[in-house]
Protein backbone atom coordinates (compact mmCIF):
# COMPACT_ATOMS: atom_id res chain seq x y z
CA UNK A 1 109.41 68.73 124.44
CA UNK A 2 111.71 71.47 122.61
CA UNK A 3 112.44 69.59 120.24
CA UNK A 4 109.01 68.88 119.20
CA UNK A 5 107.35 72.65 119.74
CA UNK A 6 110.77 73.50 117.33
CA UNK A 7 109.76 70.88 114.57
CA UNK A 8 105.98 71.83 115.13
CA UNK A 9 106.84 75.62 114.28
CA UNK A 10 109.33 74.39 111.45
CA UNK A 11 105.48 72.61 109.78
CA UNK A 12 103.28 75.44 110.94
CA UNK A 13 105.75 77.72 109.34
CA UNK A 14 105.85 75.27 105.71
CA UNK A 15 102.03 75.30 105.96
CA UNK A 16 101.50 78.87 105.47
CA UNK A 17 104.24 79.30 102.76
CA UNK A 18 102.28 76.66 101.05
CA UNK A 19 99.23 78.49 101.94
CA UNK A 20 100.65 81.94 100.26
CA UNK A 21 101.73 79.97 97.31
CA UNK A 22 98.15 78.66 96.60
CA UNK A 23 97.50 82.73 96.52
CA UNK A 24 99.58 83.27 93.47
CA UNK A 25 96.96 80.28 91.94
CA UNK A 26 93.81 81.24 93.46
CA UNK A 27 94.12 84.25 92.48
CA UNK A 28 94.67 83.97 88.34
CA UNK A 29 91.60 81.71 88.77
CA UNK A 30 89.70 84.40 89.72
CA UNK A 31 90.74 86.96 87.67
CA UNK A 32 89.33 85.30 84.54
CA UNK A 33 86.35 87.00 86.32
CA UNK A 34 86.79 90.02 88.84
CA UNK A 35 89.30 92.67 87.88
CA UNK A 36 92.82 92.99 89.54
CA UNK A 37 92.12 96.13 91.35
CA UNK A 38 88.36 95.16 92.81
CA UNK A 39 89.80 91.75 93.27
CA UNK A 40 92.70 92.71 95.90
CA UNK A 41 89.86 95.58 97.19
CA UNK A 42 88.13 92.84 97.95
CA UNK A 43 90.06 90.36 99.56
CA UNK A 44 91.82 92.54 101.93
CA UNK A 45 88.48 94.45 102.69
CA UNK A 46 87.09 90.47 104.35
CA UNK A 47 90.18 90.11 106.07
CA UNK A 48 90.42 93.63 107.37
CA UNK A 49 86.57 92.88 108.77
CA UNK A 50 87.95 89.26 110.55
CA UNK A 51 90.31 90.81 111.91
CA UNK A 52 88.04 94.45 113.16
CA UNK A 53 87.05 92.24 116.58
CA UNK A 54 90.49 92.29 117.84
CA UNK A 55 91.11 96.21 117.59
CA UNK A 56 87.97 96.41 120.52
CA UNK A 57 89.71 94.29 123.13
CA UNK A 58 90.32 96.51 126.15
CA UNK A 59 93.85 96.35 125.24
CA UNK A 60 93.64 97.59 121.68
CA UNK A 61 91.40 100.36 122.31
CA UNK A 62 93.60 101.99 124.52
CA UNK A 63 96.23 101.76 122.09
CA UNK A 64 93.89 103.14 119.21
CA UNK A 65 92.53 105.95 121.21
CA UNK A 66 96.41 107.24 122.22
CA UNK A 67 97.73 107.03 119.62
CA UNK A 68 99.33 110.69 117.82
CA UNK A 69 98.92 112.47 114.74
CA UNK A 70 102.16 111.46 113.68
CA UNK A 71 101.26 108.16 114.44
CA UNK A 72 98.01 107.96 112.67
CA UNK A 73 99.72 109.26 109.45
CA UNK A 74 102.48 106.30 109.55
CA UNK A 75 99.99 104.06 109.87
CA UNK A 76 98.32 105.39 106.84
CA UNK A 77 101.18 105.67 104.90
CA UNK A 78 101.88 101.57 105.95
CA UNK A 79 98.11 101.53 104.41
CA UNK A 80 98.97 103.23 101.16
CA UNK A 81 102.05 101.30 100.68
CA UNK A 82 101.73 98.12 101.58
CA UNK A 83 98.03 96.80 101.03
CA UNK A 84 96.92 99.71 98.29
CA UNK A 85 99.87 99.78 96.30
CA UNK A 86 101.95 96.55 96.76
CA UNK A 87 99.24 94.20 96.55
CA UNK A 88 97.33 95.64 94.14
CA UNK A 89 100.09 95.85 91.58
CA UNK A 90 100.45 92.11 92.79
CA UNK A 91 97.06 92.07 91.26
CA UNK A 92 97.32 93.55 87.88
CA UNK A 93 100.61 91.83 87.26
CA UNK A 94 99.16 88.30 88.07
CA UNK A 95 96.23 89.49 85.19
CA UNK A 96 99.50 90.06 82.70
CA UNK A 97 102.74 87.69 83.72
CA UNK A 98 102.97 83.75 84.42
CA UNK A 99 102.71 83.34 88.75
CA UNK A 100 106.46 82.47 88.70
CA UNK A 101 107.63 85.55 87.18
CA UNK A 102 105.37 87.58 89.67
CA UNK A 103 106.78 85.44 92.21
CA UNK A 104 110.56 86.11 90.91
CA UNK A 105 110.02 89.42 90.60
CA UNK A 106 109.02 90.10 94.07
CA UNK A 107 112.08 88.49 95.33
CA UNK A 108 113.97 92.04 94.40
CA UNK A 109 112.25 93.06 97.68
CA UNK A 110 115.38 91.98 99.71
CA UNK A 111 117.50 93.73 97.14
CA UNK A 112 116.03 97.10 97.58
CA UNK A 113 115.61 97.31 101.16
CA UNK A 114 119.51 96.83 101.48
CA UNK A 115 120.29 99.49 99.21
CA UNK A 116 117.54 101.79 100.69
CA UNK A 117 119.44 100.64 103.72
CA UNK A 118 122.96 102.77 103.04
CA UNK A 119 120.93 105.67 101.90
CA UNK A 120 118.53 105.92 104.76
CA UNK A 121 120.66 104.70 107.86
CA UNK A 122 124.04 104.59 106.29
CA UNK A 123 124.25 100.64 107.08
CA UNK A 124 126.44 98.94 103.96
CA UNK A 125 125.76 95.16 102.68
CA UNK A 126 127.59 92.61 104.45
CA UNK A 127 130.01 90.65 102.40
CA UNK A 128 127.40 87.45 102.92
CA UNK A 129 124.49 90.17 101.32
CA UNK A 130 126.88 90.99 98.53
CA UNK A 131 127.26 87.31 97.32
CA UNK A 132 123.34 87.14 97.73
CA UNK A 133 122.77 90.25 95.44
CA UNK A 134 124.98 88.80 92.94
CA UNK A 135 123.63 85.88 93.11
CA UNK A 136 120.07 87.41 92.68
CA UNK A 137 120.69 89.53 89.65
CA UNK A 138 122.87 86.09 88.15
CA UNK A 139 119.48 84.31 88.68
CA UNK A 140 117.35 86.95 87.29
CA UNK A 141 119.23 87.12 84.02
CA UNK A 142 119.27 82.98 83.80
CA UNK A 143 115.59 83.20 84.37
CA UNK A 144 115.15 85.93 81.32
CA UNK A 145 118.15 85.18 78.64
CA UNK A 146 117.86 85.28 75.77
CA UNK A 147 115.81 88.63 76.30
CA UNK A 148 112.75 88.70 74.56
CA UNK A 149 110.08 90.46 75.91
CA UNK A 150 106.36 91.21 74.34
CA UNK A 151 105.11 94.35 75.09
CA UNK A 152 102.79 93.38 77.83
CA UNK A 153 104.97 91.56 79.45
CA UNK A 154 107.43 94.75 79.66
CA UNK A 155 104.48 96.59 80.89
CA UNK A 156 103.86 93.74 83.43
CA UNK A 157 107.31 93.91 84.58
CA UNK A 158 107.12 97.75 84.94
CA UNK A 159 103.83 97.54 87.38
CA UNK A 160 105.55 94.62 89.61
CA UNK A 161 108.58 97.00 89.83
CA UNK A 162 106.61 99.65 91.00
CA UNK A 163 105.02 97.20 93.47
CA UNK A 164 108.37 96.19 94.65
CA UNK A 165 109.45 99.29 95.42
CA UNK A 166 106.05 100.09 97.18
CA UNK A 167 107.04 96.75 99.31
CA UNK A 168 110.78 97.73 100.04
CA UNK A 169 109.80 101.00 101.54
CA UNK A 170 106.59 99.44 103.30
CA UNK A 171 109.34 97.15 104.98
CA UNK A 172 111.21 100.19 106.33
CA UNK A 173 108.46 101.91 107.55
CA UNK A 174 107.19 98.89 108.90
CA UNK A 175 110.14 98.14 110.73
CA UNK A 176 110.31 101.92 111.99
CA UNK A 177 106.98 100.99 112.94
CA UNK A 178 107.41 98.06 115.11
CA UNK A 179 110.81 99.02 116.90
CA UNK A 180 109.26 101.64 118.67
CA UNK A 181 107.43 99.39 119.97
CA UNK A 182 104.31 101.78 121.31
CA UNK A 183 101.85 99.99 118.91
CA UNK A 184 101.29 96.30 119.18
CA UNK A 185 101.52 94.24 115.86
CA UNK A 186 97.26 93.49 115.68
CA UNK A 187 96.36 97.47 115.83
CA UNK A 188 99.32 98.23 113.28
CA UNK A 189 97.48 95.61 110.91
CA UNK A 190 94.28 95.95 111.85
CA UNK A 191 94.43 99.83 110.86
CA UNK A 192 96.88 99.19 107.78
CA UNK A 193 95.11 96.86 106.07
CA UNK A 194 91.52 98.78 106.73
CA UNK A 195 93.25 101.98 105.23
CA UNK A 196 94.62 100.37 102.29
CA UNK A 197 91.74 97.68 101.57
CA UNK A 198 89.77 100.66 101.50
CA UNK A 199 91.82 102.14 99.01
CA UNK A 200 92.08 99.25 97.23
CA UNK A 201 88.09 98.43 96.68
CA UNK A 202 87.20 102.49 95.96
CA UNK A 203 89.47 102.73 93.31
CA UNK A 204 88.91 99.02 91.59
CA UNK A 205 85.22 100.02 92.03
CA UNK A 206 85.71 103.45 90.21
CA UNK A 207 87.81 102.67 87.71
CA UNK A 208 87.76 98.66 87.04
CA UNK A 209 83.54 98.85 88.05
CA UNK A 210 81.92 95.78 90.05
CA UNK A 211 81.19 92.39 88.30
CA UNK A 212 78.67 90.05 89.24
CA UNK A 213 80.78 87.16 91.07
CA UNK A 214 80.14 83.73 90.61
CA UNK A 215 79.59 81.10 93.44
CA UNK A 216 82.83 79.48 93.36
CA UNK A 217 84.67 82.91 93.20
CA UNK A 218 83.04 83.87 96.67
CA UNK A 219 84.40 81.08 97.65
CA UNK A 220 87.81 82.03 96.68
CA UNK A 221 87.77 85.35 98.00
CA UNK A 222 86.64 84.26 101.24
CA UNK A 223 89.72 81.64 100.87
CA UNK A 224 91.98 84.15 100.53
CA UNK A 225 90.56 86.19 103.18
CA UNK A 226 90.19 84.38 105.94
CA UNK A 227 92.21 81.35 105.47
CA UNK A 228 95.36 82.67 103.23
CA UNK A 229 95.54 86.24 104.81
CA UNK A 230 93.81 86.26 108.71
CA UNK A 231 94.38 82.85 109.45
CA UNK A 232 98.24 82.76 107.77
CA UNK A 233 99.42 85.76 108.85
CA UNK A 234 98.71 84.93 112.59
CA UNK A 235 100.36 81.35 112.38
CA UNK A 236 103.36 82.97 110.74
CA UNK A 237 103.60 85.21 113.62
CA UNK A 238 103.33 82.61 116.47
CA UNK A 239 105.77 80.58 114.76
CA UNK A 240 108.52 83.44 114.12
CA UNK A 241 108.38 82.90 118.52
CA UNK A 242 110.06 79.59 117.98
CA UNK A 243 112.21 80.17 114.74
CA UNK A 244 115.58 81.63 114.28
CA UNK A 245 115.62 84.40 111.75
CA UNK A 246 117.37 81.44 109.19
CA UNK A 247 114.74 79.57 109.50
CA UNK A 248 112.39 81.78 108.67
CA UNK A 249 114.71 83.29 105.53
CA UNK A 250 114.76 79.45 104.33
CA UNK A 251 110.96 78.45 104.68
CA UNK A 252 109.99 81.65 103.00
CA UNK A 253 112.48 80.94 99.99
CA UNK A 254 110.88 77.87 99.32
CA UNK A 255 108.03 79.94 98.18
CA UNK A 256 109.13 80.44 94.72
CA UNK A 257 109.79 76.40 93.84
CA UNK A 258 106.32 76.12 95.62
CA UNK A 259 104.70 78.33 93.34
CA UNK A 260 105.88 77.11 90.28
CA UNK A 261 105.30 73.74 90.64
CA UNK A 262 101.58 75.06 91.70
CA UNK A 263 101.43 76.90 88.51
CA UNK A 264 102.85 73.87 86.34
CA UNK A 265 99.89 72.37 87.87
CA UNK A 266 97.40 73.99 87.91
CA UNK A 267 97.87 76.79 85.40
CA UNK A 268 99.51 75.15 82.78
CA UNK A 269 102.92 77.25 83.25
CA UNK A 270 106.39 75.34 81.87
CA UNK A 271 109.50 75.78 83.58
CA UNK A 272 112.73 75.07 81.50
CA UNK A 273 115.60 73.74 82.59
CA UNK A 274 116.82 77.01 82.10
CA UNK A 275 114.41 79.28 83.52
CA UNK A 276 114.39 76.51 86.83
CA UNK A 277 118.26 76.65 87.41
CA UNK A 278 117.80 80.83 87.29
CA UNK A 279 114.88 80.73 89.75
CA UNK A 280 117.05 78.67 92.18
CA UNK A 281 119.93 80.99 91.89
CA UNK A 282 117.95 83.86 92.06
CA UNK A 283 115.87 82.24 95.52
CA UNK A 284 119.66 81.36 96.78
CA UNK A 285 120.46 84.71 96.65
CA UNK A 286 117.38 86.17 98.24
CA UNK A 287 117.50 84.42 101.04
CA UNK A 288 121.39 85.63 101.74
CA UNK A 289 120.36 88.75 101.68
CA UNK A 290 117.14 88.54 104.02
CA UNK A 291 119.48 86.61 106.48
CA UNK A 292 121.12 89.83 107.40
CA UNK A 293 118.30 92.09 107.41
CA UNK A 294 116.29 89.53 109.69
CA UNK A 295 119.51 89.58 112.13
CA UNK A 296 119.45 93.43 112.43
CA UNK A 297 115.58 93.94 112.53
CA UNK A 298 115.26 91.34 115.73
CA UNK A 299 118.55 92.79 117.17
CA UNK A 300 116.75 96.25 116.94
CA UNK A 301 113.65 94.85 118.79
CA UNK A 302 115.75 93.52 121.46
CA UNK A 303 117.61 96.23 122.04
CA UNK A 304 114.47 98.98 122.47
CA UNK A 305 112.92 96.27 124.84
């Protein structure tokens, strides 16, 4: 009976990478019509209202009505970083690069969380997370030799960076976040993602204005909403109950093959030889280096409860 909850988690878990991955497509589908900015505003604004119910169970509304200044302005920040800034340059660098080099490019997440990790906490790489970071930055320069970069591309490249960095810090704060363990995960998303969807659609309004959406683009954003981003997110976390912190690392790596053979699909977007044995390498090395941070973060949560 173990065995089959385990292997039931392992497909639940493969299911919403998949899911995620269909993201990277569904989304440069629909921004031939909606801008990047309105587009993420958007999405995140339909999930943010599935998931509104859940912050009025008795439960929640304790939690919400307790809950500090200090608190509040985390939660906020989590907002800011997270949904306002890391998915909406997700956004406007899916409108400019190819899915897989979006995809790549947010592997550096991993990367930058480690080194944020000796700076703000004074915890060094492992000698497993050194290999992986090697590895990562071998991939990466597979993926993009010989360099030759048009200018939009260099410009894409500089928003995703941006975004990556907005990610890496919304993972610290995040974990911050969770270890202390006085908010449960549904309020911390519930008011995260309302902050920063809010942000998101205001400023896309404002400065990208609001097209007229066509049928089968309501259709996608209400994909995305409920299915890829309420529905998903939920799964994931029942099934990280079940799943080792490997496990996890490994069914989230797959994301970048699943993406670009998506894109090759559906978009149109070649892999060489080249570019494929540099994504794999680079994937490889992302998921060494998420294997340690995974051990510490659930350590951490068993140790504060």
């Amino acid at each position: 009976m173990k065995k089959h909850s385990h292997l039931k988690a392992i497909l639940l878990a493969l299911l919403v990478t998949f899911l995620w991955s269909t993201s990277f497509v569904i989304i440069k589908f629909g921004l031939a019509e909606i801008p990047p900015l309105t587009f993420a505003g958007l999405r995140y604004s339909i999930a943010f209202v599935c998931l509104l119910p859940f912050a009025f169970t008795k439960t929640n509304s304790v939690v919400i009505k307790n809950l500090n200044r200090k608190e509040w302005l985390k939660l906020f920040l989590l907002g800011v970083l997270f949904y306002a800034f890391t998915q909406g340059t997700q956004f406007i660098g899916l409108s400019i690069l190819p899915a897989v080099t979006v995809s790549l490019w947010l592997n550096f997440t991993p990367l930058v969380v480690a080194a944020m990790a000796i700076f703000l906490i004074n915890e060094y790489p492992t000698k497993l997370q050194w290999a992986g970071i090697l590895l990562f930055i071998t991939g990466i320069i597979t993926y993009f030799f010989p360099v030759d970069l048009g200018q939009n591309q260099i410009i894409g490249l500089a928003v995703m960076t941006i975004g990556v960095l907005a990610n890496s810090a919304s993972a610290v704060l995040g974990r911050n976040i969770n270890r202390e363990a006085k908010i449960n995960p549904i309020v911390v998303t519930v008011i995260s993602m309302g902050i920063g969807s809010i942000i998101l659609l205001v400023s896309g309004v404002t400065i990208q204005g609001f097209p007229s959406i066509s049928l089968h683009n309501i259709f996608y954003l209400l994909w995305l909403a409920v299915v890829n981003t309420a529905l998903a997110f939920t799964i994931w976390n029942l099934t990280l109950r079940t799943l080792s912190a490997m496990e996890s690392s490994i069914i989230n790596g797959t994301m970048l093959i699943q993406i670009a053979i998506l894109a090759w699909i559906f978009l149109g977007e070649e892999i060489t030889a080249k570019e494929g044995i540099g994504m794999l390498i680079a994937a490889s090395g992302a998921v060494l280096v998420q294997l340690k941070l995974r051990k510490l973060s659930l350590a951490k949560e068993k140790l504060d409860s």
